[in-house]
N, C-alpha and C. Protein backbone atom coordinates (compact mmCIF):
# COMPACT_ATOMS: atom_id res chain seq x y z
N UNK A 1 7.74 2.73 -9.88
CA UNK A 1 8.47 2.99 -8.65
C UNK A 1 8.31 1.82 -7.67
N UNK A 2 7.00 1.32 -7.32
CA UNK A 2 6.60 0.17 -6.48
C UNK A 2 7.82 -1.12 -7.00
N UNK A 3 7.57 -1.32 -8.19
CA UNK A 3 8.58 -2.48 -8.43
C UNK A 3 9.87 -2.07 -8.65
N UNK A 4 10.31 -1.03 -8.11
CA UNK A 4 12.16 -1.13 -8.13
C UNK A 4 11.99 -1.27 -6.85
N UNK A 5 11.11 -0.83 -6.33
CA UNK A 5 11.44 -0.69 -4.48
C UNK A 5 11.48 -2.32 -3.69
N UNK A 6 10.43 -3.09 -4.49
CA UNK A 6 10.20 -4.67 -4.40
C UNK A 6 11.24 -4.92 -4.32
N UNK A 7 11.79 -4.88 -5.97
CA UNK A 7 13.12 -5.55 -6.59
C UNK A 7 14.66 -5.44 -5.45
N UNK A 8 14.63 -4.26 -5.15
CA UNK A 8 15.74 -3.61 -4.65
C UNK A 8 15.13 -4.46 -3.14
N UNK A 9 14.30 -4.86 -2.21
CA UNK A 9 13.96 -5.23 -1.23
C UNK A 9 14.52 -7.00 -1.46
N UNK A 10 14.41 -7.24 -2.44
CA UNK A 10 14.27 -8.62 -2.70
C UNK A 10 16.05 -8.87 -2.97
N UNK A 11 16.56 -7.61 -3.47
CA UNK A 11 18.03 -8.41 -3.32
C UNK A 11 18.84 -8.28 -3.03
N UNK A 12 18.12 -7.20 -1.52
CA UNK A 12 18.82 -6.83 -0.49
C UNK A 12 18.94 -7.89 0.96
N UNK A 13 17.84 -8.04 0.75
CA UNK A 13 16.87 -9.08 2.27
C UNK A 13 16.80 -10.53 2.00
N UNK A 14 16.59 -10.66 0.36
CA UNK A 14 16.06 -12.12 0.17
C UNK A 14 15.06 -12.41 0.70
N UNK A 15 13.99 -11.39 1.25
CA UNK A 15 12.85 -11.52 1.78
C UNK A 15 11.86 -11.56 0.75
N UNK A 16 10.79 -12.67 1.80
CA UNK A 16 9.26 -12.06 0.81
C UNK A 16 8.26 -10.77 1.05
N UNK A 17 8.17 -10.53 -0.13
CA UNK A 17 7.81 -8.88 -0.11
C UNK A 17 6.17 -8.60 -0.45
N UNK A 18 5.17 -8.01 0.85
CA UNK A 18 3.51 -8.36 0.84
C UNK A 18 3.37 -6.78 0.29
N UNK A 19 2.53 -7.10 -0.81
CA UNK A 19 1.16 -5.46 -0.43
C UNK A 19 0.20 -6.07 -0.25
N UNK A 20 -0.74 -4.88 -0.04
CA UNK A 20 -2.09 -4.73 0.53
C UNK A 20 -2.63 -4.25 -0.32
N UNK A 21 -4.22 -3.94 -0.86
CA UNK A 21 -4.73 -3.64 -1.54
C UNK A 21 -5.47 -2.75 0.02
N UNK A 22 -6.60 -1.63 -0.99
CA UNK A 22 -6.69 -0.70 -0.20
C UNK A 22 -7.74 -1.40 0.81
N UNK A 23 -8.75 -2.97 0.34
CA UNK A 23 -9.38 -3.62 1.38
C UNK A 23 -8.67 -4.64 1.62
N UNK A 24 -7.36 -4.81 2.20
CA UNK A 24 -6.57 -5.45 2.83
C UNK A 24 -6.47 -6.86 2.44
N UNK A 25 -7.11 -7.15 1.37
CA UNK A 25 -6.26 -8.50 0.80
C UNK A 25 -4.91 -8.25 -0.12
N UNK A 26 -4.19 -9.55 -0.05
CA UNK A 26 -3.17 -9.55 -0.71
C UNK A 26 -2.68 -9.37 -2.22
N UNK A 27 -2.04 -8.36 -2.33
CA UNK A 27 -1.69 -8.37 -3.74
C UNK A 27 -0.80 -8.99 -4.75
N UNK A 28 0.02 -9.26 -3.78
CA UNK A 28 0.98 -9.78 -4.56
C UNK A 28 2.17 -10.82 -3.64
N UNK A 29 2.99 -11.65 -3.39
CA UNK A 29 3.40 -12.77 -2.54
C UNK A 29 4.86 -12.78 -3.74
N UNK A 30 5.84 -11.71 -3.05
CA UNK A 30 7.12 -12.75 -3.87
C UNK A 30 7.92 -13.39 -2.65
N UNK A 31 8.86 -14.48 -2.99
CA UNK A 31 9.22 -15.64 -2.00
C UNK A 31 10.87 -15.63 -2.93
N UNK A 32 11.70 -15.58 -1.78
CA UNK A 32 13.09 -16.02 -1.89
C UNK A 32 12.74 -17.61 -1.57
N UNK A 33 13.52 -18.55 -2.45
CA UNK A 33 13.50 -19.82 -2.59
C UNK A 33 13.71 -20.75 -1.29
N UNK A 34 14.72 -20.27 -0.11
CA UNK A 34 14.65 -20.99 0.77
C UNK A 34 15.00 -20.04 2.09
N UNK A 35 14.25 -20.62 2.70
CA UNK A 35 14.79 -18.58 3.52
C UNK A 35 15.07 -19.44 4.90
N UNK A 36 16.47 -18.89 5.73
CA UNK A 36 17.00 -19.79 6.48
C UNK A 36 16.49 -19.46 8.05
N UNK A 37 16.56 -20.43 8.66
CA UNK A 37 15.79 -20.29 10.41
C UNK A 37 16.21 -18.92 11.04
N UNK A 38 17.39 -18.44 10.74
CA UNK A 38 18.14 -17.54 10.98
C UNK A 38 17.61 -16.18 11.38
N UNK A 39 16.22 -16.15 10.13
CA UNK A 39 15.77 -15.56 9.77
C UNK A 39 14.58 -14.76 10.74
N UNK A 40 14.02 -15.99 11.50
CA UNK A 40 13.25 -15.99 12.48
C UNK A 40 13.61 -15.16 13.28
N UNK A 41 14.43 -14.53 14.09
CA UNK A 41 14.74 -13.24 14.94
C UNK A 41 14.38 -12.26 14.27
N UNK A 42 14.67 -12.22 12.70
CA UNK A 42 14.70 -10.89 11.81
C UNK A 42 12.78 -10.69 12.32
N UNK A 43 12.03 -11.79 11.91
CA UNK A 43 10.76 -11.77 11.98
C UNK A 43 10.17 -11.22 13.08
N UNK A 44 10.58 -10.75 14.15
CA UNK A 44 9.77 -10.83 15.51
C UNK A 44 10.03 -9.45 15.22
N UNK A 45 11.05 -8.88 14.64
CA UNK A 45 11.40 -7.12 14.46
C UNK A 45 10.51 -6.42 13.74
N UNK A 46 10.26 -7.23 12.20
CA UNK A 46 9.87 -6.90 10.80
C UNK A 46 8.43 -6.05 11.29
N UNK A 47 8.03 -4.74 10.20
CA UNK A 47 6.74 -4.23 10.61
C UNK A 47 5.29 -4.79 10.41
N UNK A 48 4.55 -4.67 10.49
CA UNK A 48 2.92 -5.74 11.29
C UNK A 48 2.62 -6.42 9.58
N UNK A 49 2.75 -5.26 8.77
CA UNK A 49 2.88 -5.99 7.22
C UNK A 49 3.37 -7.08 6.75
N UNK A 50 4.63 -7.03 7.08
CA UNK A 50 5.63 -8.02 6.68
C UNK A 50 5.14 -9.00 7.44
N UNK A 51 5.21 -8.91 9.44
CA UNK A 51 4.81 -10.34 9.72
C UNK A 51 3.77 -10.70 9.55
N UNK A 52 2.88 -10.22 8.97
CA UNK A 52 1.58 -11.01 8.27
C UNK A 52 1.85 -11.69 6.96
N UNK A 53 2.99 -11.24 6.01
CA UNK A 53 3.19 -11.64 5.06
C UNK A 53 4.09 -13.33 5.48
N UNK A 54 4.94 -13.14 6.59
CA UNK A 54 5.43 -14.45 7.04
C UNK A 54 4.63 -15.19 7.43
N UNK A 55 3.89 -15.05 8.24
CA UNK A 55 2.83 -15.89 8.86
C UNK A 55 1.57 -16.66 7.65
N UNK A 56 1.66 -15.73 6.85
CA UNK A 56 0.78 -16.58 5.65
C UNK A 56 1.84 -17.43 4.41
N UNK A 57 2.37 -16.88 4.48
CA UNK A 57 4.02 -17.65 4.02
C UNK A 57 4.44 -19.26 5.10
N UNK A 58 4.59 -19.00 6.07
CA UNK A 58 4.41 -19.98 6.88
C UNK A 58 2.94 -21.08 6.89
N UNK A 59 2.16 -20.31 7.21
CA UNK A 59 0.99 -21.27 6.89
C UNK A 59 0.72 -22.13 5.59
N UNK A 60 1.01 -21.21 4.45
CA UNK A 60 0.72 -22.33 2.96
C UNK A 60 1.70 -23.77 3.01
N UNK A 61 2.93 -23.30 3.86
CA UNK A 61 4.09 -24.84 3.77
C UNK A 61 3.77 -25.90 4.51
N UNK A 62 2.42 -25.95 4.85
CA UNK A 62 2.00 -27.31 5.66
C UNK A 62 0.43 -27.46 4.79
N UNK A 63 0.23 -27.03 3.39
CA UNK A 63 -0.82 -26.94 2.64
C UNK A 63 -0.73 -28.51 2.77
N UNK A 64 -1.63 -29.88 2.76
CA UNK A 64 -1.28 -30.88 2.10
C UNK A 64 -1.22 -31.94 3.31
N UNK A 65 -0.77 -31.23 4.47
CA UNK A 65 -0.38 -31.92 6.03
C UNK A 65 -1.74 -32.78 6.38
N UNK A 66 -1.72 -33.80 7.05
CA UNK A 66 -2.61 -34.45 7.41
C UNK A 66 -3.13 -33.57 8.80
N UNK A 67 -4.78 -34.08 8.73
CA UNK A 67 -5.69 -33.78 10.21
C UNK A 67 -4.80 -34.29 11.33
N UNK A 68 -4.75 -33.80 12.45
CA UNK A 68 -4.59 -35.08 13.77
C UNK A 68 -4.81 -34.29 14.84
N UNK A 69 -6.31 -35.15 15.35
CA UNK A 69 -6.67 -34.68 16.24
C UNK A 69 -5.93 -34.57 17.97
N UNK A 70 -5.69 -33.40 18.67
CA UNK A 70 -4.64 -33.05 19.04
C UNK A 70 -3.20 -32.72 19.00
N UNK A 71 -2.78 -32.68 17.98
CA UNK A 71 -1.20 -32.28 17.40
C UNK A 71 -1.05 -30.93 16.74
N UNK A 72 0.23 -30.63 17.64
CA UNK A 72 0.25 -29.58 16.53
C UNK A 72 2.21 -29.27 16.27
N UNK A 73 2.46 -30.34 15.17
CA UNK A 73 3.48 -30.54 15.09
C UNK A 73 3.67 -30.91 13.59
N UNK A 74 4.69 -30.33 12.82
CA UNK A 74 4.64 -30.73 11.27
C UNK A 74 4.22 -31.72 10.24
N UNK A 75 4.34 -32.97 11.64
CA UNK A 75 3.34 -34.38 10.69
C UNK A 75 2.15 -34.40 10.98
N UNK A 76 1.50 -33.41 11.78
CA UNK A 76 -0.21 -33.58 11.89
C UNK A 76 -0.87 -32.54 12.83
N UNK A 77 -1.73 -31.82 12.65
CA UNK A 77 -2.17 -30.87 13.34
C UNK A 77 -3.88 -30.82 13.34
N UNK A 78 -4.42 -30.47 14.68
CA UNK A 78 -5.82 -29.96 14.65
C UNK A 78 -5.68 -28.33 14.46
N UNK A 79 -6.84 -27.81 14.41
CA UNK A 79 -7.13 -26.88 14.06
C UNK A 79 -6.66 -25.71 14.90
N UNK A 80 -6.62 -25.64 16.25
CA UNK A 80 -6.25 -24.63 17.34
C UNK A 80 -4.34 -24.94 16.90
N UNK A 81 -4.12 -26.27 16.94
CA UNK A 81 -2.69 -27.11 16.89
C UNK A 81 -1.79 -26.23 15.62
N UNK A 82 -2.42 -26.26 14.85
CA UNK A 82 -1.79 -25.50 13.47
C UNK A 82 -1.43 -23.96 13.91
N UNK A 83 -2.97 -23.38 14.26
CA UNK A 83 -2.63 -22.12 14.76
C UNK A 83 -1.35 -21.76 15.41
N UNK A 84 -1.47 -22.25 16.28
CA UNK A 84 -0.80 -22.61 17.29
C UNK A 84 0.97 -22.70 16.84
N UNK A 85 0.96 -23.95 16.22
CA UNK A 85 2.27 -23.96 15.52
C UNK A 85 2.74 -22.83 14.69
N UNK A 86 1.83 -22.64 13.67
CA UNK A 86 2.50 -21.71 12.75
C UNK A 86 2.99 -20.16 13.54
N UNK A 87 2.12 -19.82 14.33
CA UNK A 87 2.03 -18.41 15.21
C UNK A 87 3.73 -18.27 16.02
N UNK A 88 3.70 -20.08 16.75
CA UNK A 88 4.93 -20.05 17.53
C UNK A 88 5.97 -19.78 16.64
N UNK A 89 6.36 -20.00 15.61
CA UNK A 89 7.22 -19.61 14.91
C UNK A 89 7.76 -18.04 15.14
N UNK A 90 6.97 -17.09 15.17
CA UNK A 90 7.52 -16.00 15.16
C UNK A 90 6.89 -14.95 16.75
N UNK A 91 7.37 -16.25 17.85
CA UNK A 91 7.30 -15.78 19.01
C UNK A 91 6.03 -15.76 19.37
N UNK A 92 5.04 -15.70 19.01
CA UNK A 92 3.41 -15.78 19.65
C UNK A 92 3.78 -17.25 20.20
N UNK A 93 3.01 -16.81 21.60
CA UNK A 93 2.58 -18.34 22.59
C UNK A 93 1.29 -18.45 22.42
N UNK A 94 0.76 -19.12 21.94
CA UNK A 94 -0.82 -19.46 21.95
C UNK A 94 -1.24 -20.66 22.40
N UNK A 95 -2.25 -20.79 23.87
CA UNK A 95 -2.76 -22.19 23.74
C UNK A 95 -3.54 -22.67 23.04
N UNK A 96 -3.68 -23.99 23.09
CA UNK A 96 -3.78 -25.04 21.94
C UNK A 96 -5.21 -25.13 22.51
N UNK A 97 -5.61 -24.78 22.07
CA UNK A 97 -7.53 -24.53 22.27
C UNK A 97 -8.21 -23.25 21.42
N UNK A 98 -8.96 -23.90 20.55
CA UNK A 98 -9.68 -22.78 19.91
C UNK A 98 -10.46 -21.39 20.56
N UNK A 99 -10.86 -21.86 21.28
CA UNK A 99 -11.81 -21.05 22.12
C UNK A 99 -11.13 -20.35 23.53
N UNK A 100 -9.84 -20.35 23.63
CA UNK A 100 -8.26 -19.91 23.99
C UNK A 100 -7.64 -19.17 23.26
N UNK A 101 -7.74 -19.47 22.27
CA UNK A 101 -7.10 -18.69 20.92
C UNK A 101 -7.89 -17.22 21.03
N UNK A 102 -9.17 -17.83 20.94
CA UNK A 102 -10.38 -16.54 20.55
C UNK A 102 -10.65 -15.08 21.84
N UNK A 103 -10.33 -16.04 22.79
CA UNK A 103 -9.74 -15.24 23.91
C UNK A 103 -8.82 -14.21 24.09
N UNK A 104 -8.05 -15.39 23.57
CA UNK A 104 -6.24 -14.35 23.62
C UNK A 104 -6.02 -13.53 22.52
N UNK A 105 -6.92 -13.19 21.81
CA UNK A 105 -7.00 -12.32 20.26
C UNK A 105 -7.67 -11.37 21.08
N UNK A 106 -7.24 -10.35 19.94
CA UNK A 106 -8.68 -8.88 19.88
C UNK A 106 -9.30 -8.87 18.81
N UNK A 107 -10.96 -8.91 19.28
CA UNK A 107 -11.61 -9.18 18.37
C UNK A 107 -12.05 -7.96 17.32
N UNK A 108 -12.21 -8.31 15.94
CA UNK A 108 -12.32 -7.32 14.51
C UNK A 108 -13.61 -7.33 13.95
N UNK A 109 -14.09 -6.73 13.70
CA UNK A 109 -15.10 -6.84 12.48
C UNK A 109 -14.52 -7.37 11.30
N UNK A 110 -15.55 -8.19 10.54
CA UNK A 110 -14.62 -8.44 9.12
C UNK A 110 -14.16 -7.40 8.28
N UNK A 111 -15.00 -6.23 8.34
CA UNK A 111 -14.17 -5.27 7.50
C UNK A 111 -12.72 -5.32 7.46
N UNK A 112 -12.60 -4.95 9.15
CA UNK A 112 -10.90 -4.45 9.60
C UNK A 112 -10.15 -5.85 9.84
N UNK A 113 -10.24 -6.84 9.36
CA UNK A 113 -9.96 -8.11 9.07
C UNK A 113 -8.44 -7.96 8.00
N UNK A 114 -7.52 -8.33 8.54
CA UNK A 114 -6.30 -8.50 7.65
C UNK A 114 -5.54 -9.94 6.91
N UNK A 115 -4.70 -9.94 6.38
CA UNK A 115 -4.32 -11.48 6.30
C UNK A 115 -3.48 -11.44 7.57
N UNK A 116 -3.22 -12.80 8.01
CA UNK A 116 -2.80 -13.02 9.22
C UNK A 116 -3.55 -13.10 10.78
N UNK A 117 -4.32 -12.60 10.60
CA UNK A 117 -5.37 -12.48 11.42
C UNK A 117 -6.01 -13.67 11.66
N UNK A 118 -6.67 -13.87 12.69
CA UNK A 118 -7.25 -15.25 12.70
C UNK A 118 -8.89 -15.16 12.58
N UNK A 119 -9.18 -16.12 12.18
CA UNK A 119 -11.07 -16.73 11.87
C UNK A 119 -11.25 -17.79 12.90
N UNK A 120 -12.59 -16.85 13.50
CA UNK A 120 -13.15 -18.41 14.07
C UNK A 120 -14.79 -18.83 14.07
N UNK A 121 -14.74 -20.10 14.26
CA UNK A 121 -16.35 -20.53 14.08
C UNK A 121 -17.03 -21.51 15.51
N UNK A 122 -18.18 -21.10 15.31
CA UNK A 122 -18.75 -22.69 15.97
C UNK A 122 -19.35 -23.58 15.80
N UNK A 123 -18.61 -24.61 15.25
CA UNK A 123 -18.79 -25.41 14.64
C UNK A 123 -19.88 -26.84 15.02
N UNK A 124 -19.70 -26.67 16.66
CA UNK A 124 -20.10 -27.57 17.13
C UNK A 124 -21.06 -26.90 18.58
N UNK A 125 -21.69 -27.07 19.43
CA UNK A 125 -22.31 -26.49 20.38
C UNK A 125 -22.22 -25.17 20.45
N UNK A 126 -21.86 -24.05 21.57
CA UNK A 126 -22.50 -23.23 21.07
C UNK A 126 -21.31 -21.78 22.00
N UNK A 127 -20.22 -22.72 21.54
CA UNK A 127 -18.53 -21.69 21.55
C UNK A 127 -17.94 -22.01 20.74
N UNK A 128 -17.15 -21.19 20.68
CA UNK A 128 -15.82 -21.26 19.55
C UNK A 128 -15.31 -22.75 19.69
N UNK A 129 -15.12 -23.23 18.11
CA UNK A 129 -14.63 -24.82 18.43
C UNK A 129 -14.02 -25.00 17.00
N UNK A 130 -13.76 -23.95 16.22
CA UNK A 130 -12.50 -23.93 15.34
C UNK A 130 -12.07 -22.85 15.13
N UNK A 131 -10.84 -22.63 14.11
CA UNK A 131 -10.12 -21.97 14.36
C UNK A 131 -9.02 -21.55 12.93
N UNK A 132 -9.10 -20.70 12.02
CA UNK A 132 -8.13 -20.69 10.85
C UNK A 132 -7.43 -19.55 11.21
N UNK A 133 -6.24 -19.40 9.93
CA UNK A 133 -5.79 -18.40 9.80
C UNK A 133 -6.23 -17.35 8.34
N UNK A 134 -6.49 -16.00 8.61
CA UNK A 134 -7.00 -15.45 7.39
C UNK A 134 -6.08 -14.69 6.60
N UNK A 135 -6.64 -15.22 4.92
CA UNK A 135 -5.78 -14.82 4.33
C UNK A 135 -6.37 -13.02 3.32
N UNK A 136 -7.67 -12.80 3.44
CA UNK A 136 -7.80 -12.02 2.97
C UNK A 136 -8.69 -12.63 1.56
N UNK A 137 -9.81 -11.11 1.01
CA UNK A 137 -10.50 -11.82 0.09
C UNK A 137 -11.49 -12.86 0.35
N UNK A 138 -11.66 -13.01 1.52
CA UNK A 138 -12.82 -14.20 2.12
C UNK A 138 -12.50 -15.33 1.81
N UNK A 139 -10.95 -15.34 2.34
CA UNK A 139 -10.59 -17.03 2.09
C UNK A 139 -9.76 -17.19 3.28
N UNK A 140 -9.64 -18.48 3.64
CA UNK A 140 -8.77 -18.69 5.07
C UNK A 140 -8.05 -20.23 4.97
N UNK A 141 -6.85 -20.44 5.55
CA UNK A 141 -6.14 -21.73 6.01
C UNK A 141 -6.25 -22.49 6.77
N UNK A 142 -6.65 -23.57 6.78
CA UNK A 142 -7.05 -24.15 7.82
C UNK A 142 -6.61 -25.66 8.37
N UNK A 143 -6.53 -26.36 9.77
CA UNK A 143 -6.60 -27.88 9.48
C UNK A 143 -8.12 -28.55 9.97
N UNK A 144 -8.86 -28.69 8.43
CA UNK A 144 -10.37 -29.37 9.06
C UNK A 144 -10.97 -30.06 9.86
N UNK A 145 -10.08 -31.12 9.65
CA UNK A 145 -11.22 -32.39 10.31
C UNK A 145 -10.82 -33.62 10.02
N UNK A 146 -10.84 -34.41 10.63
CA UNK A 146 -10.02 -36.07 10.60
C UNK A 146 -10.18 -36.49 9.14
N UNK A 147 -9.18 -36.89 8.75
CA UNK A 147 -9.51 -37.67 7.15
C UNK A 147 -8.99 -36.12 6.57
N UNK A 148 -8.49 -35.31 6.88
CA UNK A 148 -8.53 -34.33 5.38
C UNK A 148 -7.32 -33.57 6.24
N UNK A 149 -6.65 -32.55 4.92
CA UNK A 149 -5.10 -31.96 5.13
C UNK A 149 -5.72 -30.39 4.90
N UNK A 150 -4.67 -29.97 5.65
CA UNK A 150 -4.50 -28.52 5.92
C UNK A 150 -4.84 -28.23 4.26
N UNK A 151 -6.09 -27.17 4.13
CA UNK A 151 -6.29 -26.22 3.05
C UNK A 151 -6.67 -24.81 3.16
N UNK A 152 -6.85 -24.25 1.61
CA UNK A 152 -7.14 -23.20 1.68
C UNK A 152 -8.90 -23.12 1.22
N UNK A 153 -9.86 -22.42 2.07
CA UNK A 153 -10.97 -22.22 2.01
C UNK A 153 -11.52 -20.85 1.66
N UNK A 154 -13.20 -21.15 1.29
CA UNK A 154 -13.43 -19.48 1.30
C UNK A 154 -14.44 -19.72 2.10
N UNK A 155 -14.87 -18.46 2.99
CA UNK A 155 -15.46 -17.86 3.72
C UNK A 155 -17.00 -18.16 3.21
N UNK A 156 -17.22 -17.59 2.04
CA UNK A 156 -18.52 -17.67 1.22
C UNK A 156 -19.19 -19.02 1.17
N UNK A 157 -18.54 -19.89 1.69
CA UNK A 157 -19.09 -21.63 1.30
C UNK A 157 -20.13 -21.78 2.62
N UNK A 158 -21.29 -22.33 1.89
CA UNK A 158 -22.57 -22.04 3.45
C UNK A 158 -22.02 -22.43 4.88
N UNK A 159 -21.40 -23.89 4.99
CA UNK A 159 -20.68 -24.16 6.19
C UNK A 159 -20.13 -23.04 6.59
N UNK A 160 -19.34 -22.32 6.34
CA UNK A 160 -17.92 -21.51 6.99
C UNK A 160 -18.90 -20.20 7.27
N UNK A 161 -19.54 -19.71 5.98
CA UNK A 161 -20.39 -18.49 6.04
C UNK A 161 -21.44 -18.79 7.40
N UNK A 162 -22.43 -19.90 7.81
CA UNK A 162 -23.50 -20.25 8.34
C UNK A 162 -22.88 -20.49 9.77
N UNK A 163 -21.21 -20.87 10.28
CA UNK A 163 -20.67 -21.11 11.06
C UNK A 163 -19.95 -20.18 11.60
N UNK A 164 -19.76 -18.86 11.04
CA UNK A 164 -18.23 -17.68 11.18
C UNK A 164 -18.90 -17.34 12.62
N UNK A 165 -17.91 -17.51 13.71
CA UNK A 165 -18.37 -16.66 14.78
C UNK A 165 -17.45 -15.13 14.78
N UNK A 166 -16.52 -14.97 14.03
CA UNK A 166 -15.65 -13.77 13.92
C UNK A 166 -14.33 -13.36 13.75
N UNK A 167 -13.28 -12.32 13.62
CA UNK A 167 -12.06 -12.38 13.76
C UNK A 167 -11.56 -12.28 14.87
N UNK A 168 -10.32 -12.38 14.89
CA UNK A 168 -9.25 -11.98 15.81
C UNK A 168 -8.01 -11.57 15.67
N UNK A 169 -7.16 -10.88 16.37
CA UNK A 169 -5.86 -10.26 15.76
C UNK A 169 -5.01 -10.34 16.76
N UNK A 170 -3.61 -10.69 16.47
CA UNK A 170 -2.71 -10.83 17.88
C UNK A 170 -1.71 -9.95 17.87
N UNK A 171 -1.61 -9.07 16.11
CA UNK A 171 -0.66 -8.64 15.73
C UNK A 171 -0.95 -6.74 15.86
């Protein structure tokens, strides 16, 4: 039944279509091939599911993007900058400051942690001073650090684990 309901979603909408597993990582990610700007109004409507499913959909298409410290624009992004960008896409205003970000969220326990949701750490002194997006499963998106491109991380790696200051949710 689940996959006629997909199927029938997929070639009705041409949308990409998210589940959840019952601890809220992702199950499954299908993707219409090019999905048009157009689309973006549909997104600000779609239910908290779906725009989590865009927003991590959005985030993987800058997988590869170079660091740049202060930017947050398709040829280069810091870490708050990415946030930032990818979020504006579907109407979130977020300032471009990590520890702004962490603010303007409500904060989660990791349990109640979803994809889409945001991760943050402190990386450096002794506030919030980065900033990903989470994908679920103890892994997150991120833009690191000068010299290196937007990836996908896990949570479990001592840095990220030894650094997590917590979630946040805007959605």
């Amino acid at each position: 039944m689940r996959t006629k309901i997909l199927s029938i979603l997929i070639l009705l909408f041409q949308l990409p279509v998210l589940a959840f597993s019952q601890d809220n990582t992702v199950l499954e990610i299908i993707s219409a091939s090019n999905h048009n700007s157009d689309l973006i109004n549909y997104y600000k409507a779609v239910p908290k599911d779906t725009m989590r499913l865009r927003i991590i959909e959005k985030a993987r298409e800058y997988i590869g993007v170079d660091y740049k410290w202060g930017e947050s624009g398709a040829n280069g992004f810091d870490c708050s900058g990415y946030v930032k960008y990818i979020y504006d896409q579907f109407g979130y205003k977020l300032p471009h400051s990590s520890y702004e970000q962490y603010n303007a969220s409500r904060r989660l326990i990791e349990s109640k942690a979803k994809p889409g949701d945001l991760v943050f750490f402190v990386t450096r002194g002794n506030r919030i001073s980065h900033v990903g997006i989470y994908l679920g499963n103890k892994s997150f998106i991120h833009a690191p650090s000068t010299g290196k491109q937007v990836r996908i991380e896990s949570l479990d790696t001592g840095f990220f684990r030894k650094t997590l200051a917590g979630f946040g949710t805007l959605l």
